[in-house]
N, C-alpha and C. Protein backbone atom coordinates (compact mmCIF):
# COMPACT_ATOMS: atom_id res chain seq x y z
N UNK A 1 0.85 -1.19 0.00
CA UNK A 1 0.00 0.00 0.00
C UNK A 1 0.89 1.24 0.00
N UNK A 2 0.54 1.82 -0.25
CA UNK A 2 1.29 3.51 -0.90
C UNK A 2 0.82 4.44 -0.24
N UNK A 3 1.84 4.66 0.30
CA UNK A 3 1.45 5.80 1.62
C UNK A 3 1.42 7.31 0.70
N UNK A 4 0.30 8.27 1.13
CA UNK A 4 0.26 9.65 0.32
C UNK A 4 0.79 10.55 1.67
N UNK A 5 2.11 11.04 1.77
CA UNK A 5 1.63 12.39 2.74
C UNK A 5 2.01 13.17 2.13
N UNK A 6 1.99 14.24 1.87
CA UNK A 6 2.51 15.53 1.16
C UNK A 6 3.24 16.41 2.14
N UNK A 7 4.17 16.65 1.80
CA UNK A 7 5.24 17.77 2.31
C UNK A 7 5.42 18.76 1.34
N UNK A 8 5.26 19.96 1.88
CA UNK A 8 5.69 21.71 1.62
C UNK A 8 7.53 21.28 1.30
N UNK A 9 7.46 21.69 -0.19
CA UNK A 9 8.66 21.68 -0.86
C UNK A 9 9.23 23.50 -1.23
N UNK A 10 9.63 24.07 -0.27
CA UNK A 10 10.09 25.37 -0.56
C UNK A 10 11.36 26.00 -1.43
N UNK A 11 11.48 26.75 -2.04
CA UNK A 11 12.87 27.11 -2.80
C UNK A 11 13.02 26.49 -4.02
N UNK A 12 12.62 25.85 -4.43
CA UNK A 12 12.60 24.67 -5.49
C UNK A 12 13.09 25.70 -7.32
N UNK A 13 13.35 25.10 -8.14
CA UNK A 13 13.29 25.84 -9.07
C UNK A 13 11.86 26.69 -9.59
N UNK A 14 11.32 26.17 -9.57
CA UNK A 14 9.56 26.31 -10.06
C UNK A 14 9.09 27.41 -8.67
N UNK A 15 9.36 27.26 -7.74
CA UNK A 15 9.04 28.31 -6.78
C UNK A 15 8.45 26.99 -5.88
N UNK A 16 7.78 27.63 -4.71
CA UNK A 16 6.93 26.72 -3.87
C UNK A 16 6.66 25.41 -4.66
N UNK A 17 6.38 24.39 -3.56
CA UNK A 17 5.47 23.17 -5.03
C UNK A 17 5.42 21.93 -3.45
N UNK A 18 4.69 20.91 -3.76
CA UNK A 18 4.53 20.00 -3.09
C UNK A 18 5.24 18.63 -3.25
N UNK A 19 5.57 17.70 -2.67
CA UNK A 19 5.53 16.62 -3.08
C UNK A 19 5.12 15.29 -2.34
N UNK A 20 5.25 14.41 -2.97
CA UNK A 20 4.21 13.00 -2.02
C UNK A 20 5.15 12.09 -1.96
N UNK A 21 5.13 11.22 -0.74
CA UNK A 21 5.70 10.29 -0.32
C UNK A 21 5.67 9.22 -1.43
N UNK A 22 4.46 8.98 -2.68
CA UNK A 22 4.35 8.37 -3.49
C UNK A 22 5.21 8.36 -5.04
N UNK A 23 5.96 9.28 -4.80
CA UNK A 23 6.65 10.08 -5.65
C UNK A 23 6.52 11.00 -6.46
N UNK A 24 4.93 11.55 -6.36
CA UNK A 24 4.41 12.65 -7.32
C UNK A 24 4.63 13.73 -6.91
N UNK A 25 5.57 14.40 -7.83
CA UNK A 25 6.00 16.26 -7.44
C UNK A 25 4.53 16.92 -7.88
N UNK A 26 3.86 17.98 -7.10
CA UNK A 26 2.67 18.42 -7.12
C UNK A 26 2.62 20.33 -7.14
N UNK A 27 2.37 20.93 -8.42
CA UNK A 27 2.82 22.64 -7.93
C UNK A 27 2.83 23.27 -7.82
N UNK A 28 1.52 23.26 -6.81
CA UNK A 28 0.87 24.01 -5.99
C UNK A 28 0.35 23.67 -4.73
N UNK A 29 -0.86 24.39 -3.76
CA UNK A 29 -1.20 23.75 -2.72
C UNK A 29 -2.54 23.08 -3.63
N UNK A 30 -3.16 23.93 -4.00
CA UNK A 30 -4.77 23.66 -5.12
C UNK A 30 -4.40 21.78 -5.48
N UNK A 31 -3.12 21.53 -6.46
CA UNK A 31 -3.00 20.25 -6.80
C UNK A 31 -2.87 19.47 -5.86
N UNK A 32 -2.31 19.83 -5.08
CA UNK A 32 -1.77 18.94 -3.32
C UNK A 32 -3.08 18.66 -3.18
N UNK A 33 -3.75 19.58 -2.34
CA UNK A 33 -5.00 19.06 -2.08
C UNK A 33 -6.23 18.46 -2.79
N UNK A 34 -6.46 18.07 -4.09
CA UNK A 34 -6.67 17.12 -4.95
C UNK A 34 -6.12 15.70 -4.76
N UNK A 35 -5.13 15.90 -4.94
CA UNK A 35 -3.77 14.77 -4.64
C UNK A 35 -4.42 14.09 -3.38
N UNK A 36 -4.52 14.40 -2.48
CA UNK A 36 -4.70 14.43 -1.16
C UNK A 36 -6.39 13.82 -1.18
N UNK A 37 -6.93 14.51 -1.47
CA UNK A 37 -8.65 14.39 -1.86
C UNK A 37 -8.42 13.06 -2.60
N UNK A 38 -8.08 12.63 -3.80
CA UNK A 38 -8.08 11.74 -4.15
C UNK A 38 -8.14 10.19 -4.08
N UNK A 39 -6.39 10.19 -2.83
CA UNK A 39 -6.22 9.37 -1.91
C UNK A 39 -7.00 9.06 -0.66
N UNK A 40 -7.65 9.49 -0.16
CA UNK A 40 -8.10 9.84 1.09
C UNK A 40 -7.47 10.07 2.06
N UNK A 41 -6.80 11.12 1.66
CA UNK A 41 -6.48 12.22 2.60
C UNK A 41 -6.86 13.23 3.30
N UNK A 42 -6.31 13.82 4.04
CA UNK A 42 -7.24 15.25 4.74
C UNK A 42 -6.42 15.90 4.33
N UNK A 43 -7.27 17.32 3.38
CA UNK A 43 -6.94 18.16 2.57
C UNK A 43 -6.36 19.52 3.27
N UNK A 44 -6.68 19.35 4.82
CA UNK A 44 -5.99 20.39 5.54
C UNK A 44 -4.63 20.68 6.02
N UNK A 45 -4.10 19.02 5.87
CA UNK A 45 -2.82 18.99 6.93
C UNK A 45 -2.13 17.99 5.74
N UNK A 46 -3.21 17.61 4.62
CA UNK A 46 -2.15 17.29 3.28
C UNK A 46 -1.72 15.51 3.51
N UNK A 47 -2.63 14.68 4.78
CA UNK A 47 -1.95 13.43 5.17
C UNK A 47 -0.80 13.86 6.49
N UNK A 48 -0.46 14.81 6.55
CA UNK A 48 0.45 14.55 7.54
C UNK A 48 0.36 14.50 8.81
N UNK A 49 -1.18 14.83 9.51
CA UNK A 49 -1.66 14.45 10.60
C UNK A 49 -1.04 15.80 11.58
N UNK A 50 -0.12 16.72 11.04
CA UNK A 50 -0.07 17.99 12.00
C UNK A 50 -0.33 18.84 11.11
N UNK A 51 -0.38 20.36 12.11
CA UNK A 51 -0.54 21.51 11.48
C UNK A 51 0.84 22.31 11.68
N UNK A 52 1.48 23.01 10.87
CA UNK A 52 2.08 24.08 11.70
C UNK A 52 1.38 25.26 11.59
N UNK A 53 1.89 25.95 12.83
CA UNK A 53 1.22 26.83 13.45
C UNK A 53 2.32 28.34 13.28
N UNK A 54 3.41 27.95 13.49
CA UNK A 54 4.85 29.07 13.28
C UNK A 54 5.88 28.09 12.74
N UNK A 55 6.89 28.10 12.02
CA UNK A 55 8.24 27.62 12.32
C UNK A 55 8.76 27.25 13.92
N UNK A 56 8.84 26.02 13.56
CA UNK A 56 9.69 25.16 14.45
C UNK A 56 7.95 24.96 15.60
N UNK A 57 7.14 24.74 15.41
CA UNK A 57 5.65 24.54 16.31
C UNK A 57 4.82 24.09 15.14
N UNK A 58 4.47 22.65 15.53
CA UNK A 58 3.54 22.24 15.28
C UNK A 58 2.07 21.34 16.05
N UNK A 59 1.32 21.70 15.78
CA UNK A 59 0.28 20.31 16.59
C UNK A 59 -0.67 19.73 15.92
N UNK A 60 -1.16 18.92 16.36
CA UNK A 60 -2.39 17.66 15.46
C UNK A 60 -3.16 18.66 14.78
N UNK A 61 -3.35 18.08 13.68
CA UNK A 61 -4.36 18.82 12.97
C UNK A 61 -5.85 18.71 13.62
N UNK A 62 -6.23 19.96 13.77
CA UNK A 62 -7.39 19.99 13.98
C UNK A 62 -8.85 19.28 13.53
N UNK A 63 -9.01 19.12 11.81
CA UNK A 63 -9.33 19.22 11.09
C UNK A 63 -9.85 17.53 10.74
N UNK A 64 -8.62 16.84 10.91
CA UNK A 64 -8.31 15.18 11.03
C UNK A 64 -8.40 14.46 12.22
N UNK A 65 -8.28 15.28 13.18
CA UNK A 65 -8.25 14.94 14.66
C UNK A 65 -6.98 13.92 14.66
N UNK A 66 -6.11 14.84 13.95
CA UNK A 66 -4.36 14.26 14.18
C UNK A 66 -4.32 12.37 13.13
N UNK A 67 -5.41 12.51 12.55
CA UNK A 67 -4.87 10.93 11.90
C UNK A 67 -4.50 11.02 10.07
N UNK A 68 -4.71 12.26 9.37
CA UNK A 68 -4.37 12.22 8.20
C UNK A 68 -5.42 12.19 7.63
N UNK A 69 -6.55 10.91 8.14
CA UNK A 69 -7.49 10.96 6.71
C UNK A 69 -8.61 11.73 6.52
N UNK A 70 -9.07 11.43 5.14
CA UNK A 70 -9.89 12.33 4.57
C UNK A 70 -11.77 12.21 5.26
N UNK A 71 -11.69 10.95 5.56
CA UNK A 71 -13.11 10.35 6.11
C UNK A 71 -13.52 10.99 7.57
N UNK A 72 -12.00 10.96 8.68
CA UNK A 72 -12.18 12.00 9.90
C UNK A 72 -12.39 13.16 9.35
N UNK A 73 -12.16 14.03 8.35
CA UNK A 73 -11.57 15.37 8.09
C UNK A 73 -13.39 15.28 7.93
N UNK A 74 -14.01 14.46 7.20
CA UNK A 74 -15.55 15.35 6.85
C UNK A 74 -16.12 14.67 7.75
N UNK A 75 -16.25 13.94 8.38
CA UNK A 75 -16.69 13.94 10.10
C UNK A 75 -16.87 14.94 10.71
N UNK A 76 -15.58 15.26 10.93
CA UNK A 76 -15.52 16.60 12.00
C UNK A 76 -16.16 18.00 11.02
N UNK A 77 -15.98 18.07 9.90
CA UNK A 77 -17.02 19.04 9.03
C UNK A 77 -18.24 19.23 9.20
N UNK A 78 -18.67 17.83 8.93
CA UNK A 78 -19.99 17.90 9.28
C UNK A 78 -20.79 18.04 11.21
N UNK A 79 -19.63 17.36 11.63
CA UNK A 79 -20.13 17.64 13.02
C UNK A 79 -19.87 19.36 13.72
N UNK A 80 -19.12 19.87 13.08
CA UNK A 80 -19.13 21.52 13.24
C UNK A 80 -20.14 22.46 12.58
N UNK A 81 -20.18 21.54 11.48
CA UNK A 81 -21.63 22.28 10.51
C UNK A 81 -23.02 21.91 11.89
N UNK A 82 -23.44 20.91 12.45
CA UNK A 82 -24.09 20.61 12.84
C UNK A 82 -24.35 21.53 14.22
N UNK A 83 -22.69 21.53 14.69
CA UNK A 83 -22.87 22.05 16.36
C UNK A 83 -23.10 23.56 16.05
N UNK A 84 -22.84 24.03 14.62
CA UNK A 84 -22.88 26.09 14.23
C UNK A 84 -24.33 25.88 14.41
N UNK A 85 -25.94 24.82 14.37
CA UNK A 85 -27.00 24.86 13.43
C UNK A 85 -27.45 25.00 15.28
N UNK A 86 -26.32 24.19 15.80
CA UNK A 86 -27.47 24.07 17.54
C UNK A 86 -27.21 24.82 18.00
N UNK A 87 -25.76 25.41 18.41
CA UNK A 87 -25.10 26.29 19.24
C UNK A 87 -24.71 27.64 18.70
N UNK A 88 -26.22 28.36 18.99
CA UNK A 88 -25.87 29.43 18.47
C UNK A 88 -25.23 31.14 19.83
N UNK A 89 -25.15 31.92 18.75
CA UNK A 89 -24.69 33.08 19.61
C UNK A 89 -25.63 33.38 20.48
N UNK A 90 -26.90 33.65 20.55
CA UNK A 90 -28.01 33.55 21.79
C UNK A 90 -27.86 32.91 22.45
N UNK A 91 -27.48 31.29 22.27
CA UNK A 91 -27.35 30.12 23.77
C UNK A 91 -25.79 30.47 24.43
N UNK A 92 -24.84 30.97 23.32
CA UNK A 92 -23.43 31.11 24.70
C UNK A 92 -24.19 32.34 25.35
N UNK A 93 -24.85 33.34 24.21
CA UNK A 93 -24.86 34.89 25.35
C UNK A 93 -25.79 34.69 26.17
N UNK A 94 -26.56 34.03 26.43
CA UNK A 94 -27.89 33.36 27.30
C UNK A 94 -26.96 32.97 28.64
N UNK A 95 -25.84 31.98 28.25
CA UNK A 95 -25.26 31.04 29.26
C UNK A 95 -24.23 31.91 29.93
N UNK A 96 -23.54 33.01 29.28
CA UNK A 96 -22.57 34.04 29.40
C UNK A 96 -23.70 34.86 30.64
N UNK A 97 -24.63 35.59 30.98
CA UNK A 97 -25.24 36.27 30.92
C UNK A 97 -25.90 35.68 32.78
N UNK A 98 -25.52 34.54 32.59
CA UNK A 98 -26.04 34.03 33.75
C UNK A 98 -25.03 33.36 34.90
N UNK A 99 -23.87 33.85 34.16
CA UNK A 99 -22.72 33.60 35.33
C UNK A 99 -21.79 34.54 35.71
N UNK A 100 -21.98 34.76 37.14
CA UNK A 100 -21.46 36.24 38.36
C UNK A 100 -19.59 35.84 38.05
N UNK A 101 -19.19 36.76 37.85
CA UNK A 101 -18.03 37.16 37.90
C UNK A 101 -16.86 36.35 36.72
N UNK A 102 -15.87 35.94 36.97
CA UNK A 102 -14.54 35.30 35.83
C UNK A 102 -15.23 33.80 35.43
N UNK A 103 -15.29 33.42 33.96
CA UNK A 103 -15.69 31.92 33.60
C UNK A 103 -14.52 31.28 32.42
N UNK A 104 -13.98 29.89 32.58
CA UNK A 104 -13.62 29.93 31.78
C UNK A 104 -14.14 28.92 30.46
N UNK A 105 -13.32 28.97 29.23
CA UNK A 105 -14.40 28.69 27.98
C UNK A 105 -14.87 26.99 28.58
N UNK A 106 -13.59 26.48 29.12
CA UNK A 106 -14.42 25.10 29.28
C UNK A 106 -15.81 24.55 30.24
N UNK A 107 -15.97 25.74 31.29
CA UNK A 107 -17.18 26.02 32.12
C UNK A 107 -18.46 26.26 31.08
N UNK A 108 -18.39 26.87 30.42
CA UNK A 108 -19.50 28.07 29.16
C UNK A 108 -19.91 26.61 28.29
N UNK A 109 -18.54 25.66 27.64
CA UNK A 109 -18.73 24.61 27.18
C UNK A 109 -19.38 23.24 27.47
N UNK A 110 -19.29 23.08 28.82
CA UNK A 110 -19.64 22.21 30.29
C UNK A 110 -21.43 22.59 29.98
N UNK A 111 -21.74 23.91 30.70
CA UNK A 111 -22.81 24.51 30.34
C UNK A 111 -23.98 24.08 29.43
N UNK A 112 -23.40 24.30 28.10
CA UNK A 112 -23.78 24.60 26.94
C UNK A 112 -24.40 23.13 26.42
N UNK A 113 -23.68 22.06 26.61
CA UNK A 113 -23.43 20.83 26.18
C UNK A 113 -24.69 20.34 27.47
N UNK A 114 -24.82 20.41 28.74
CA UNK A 114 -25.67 20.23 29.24
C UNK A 114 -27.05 20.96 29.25
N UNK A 115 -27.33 21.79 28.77
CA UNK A 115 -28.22 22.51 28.75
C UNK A 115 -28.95 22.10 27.14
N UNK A 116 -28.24 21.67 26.57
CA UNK A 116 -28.56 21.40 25.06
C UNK A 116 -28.76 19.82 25.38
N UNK A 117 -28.34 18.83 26.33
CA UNK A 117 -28.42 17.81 26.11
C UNK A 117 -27.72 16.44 25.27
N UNK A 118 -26.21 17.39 24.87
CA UNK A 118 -25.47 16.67 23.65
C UNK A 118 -24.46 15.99 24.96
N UNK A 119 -24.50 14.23 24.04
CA UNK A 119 -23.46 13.58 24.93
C UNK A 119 -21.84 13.66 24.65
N UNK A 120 -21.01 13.50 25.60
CA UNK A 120 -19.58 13.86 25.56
C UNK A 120 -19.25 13.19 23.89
N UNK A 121 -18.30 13.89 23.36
CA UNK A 121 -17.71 13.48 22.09
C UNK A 121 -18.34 13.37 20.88
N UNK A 122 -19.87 13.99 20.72
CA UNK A 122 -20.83 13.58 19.93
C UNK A 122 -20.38 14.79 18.85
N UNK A 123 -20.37 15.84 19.21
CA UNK A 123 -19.87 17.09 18.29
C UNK A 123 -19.21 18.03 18.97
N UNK A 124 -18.47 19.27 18.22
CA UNK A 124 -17.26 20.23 18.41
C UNK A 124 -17.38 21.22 19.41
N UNK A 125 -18.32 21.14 20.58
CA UNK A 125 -18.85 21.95 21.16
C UNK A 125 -17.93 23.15 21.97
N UNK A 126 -16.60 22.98 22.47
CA UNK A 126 -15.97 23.39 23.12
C UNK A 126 -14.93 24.38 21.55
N UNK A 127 -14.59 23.68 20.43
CA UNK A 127 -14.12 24.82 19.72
C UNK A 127 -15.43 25.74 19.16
N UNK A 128 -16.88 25.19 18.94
CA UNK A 128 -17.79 26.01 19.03
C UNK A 128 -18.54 27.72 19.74
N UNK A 129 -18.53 26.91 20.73
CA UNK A 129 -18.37 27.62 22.17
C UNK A 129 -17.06 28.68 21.81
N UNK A 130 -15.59 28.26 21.98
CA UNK A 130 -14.98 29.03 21.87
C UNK A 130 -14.95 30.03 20.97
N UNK A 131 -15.39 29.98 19.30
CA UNK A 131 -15.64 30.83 18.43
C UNK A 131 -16.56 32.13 18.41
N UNK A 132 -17.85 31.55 18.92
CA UNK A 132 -18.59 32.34 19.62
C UNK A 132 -18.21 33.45 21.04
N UNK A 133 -17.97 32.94 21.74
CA UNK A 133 -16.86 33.67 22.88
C UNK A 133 -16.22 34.95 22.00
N UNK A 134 -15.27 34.25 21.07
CA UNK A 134 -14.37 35.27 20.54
C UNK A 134 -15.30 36.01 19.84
N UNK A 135 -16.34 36.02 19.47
CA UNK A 135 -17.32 37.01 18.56
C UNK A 135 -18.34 37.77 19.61
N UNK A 136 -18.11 37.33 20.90
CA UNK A 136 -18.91 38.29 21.91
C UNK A 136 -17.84 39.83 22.64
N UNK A 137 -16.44 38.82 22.46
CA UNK A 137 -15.28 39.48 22.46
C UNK A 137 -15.05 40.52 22.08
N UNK A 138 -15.16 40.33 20.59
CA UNK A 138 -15.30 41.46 19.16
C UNK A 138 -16.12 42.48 19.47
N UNK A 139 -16.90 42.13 20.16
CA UNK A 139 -18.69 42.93 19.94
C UNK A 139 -18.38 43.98 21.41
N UNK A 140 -17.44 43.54 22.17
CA UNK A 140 -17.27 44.53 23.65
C UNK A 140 -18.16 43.73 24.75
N UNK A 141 -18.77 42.31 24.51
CA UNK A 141 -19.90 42.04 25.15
C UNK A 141 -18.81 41.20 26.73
N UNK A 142 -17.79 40.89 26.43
CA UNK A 142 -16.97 40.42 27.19
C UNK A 142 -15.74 40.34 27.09
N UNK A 143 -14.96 40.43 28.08
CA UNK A 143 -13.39 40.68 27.54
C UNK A 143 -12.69 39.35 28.56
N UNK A 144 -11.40 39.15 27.75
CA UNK A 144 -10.55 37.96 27.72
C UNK A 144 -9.51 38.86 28.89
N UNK A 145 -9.92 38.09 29.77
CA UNK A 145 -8.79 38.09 31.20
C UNK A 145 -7.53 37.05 31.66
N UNK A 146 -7.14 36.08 30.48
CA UNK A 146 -6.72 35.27 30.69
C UNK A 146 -5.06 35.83 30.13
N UNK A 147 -3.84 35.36 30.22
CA UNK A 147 -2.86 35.55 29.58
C UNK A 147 -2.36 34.45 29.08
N UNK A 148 -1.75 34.73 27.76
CA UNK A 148 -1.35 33.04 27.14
C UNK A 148 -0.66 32.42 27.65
N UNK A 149 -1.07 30.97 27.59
CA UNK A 149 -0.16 29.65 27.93
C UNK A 149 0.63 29.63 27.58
N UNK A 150 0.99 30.28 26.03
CA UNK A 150 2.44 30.00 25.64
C UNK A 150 2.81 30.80 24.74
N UNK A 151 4.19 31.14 24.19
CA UNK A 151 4.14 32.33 22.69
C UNK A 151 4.74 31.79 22.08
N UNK A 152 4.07 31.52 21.32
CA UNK A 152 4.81 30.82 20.03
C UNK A 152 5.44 31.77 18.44
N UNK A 153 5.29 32.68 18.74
CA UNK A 153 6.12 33.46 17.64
C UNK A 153 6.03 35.09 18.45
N UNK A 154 7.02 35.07 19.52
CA UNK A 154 6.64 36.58 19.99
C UNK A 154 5.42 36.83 20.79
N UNK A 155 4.68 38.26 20.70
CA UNK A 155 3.40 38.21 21.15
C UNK A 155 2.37 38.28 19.88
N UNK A 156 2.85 37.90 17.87
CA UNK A 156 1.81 37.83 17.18
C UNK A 156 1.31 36.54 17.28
N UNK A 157 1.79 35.25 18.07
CA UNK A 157 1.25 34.19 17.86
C UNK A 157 0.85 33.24 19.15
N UNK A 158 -0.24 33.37 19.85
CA UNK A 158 0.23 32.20 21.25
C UNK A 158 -1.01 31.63 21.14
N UNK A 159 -0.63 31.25 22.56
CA UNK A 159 -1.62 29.86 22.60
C UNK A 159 -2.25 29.69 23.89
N UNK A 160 -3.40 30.07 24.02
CA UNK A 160 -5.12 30.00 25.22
C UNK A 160 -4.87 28.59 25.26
N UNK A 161 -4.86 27.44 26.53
CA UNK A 161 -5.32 26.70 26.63
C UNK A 161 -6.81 26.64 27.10
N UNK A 162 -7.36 26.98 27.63
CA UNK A 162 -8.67 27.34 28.40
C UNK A 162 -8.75 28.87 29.16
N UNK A 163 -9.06 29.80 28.41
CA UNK A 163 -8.88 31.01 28.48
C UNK A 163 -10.05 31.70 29.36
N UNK A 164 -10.17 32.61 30.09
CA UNK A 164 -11.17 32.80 31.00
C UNK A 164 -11.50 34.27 30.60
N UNK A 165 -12.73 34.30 30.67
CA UNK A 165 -13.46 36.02 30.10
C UNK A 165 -14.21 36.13 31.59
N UNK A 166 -14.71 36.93 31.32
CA UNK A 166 -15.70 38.35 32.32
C UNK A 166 -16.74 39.42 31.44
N UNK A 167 -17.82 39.42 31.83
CA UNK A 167 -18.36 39.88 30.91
C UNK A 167 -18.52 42.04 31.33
N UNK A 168 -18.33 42.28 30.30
CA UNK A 168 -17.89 43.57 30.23
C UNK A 168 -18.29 44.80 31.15
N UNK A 169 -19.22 44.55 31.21
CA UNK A 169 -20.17 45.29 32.45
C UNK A 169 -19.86 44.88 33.93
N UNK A 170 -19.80 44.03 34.08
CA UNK A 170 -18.90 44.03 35.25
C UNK A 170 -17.69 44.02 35.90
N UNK A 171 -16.90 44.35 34.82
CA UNK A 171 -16.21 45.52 35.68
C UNK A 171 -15.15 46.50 35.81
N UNK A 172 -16.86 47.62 35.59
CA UNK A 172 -16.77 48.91 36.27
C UNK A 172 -17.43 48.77 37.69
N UNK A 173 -17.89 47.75 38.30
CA UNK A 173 -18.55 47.73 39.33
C UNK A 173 -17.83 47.70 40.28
């Protein structure tokens, strides 16, 4: 069996370009991910089961849930399409709205998932949850009190493990 992963081929004569463990030089990302699609691969992380995030940092692809293929990759698609249709911005600001003082996203997520009735691991609820958060964020409706876990390129790039907000109005109190 013929393993597909694709690796980012930089500098090359041709400029950028891809190539596959199978031996097919590929040259672009557009063909890669075809390539990739084809095989059953996951078109996000190209088969290789990480993401990078900066030079020299990488972690599981999100997307694949760290295994490469293409069959997890629309799993988790569809189960994010599903959790955007339940978990909307009214149920975090509903759930936001009803808790006194600092929360963090995995509490709001805890919440959310019980109040909706969805069992552990069924869909994306906690990067859900978190998206939303960050769009109540945007809006001034609550602000991020947490400082990053980690910096991964300076201060343009880090990393929230479970990040804790406060909602905006309280406090000036």
């Amino acid at each position: 069996m013929t393993k597909h992963m694709i690796s980012h081929q930089s500098g090359g004569l041709l400029g950028d370009s891809f190539a596959c463990d199978c031996g097919t030089v590929l040259a672009d990302r557009v063909t890669a991910e075809l390539h990739a699609m084809e095989n059953n691969r996951c078109t996000a992380c190209l088969g290789t089961a990480t993401e990078p995030v900066v030079p020299d940092f990488a972690r599981e692809c999100p997307s694949c849930a760290g295994t490469g293929r293409r069959r997890e990759q629309i799993v988790w698609q569809l189960a994010y399409t599903e959790a955007e249709r339940l978990i909307t911005l009214g149920v975090v600001r509903g759930m936001v709205a009803g808790l006194d003082g600092p929360f963090h996203l995995s509490e709001v997520a805890d919440s959310v998932r019980a109040a909706l009735g969805l069992p552990v691991g069924r869909l994306p609820v906690g990067p859900r949850v978190r998206d939303l958060l960050l769009e109540l964020q945007a809006a001034g409706e609550i602000v991020m009190l947490s400082a990053p876990d980690e910096l991964l390129d300076g201060t343009d790039v880090v990393l929230y493990r479970d990040p804790r907000w406060q909602r905006a109005r309280q406090l000036g109190r």
